[in-house]
Protein backbone atom coordinates (compact mmCIF):
# COMPACT_ATOMS: atom_id res chain seq x y z
CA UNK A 1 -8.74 7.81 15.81
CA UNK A 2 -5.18 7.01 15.03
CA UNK A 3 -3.74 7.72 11.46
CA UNK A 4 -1.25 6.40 9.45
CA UNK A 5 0.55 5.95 6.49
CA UNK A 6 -0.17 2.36 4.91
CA UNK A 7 1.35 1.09 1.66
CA UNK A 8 -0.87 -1.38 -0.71
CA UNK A 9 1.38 -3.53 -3.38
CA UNK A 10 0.02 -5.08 -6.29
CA UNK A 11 2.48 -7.54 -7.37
CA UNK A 12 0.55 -8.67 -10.25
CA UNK A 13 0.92 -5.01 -12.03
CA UNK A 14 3.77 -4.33 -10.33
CA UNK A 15 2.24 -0.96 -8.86
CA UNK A 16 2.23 0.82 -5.26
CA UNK A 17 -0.29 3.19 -3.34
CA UNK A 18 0.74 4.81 -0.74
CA UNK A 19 -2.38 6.19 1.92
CA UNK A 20 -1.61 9.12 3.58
CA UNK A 21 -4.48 9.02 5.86
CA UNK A 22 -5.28 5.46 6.56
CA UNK A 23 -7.36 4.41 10.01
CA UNK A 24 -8.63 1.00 11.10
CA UNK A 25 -11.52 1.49 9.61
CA UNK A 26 -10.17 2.11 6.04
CA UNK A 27 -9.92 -1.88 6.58
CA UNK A 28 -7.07 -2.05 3.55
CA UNK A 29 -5.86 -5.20 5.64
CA UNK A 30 -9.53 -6.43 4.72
CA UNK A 31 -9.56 -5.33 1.54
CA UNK A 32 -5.89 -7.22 0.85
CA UNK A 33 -6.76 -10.53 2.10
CA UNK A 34 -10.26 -10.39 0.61
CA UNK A 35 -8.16 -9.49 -2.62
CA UNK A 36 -5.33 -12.61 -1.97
CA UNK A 37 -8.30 -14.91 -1.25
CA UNK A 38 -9.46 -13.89 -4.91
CA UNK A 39 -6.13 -15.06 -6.35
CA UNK A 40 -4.33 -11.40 -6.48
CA UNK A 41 -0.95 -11.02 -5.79
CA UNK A 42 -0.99 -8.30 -3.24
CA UNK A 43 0.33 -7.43 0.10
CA UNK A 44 -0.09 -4.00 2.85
CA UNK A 45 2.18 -2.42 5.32
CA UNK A 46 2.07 0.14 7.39
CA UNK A 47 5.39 2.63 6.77
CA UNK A 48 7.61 3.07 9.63
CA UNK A 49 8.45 6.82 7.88
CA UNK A 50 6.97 10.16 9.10
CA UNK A 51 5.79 11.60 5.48
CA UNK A 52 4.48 10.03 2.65
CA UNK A 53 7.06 11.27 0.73
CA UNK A 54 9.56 9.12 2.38
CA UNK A 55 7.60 6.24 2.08
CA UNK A 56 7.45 6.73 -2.06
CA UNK A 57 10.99 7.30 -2.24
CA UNK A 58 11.41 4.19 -0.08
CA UNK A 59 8.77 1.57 -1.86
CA UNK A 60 10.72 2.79 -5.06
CA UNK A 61 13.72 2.01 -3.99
CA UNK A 62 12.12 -1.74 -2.13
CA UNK A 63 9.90 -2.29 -5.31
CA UNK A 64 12.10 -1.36 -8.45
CA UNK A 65 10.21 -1.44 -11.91
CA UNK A 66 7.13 -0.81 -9.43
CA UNK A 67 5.59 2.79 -10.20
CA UNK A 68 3.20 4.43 -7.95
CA UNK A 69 -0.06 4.90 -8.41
CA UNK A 70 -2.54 7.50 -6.24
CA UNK A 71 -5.55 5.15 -6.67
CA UNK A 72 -5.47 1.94 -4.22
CA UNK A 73 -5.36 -1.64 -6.28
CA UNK A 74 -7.78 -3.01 -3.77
């Protein structure tokens, strides 16, 4: 099974979580529409970086005033 990094934004509390370990079957791109059709504000990637420590440094510099959070919004 294939893993990679995915990042979850939560516009409305203007937080980020980045997965380290995601898989299809995590099904975050479920869990954000589900979320969006629920009226959140919320959107998924996955990063184009090799460590998740990239991608932070990245979504903080993409999403400023965003912190990061190590618990997923959805």
């Amino acid at each position: 099974m294939e893993k990679f990094i995915q990042v979850v934004v939560d516009h409305d509390k203007k937080k980020f979580h980045v997965e380290s370990e995601a898989t299809g079957e995590s099904n975050y791109d479920e869990r954000v529409e589900k979320a969006k059709n629920n009226g959140r504000d919320v959107g998924t990637f996955r990063s184009r970086l090799d460590t998740v420590e990239k991608t932070i440094d990245a979504a903080q510099h993409e999403y400023k005033g965003y912190s990061h959070t190590e618990e997923s919004p959805v």
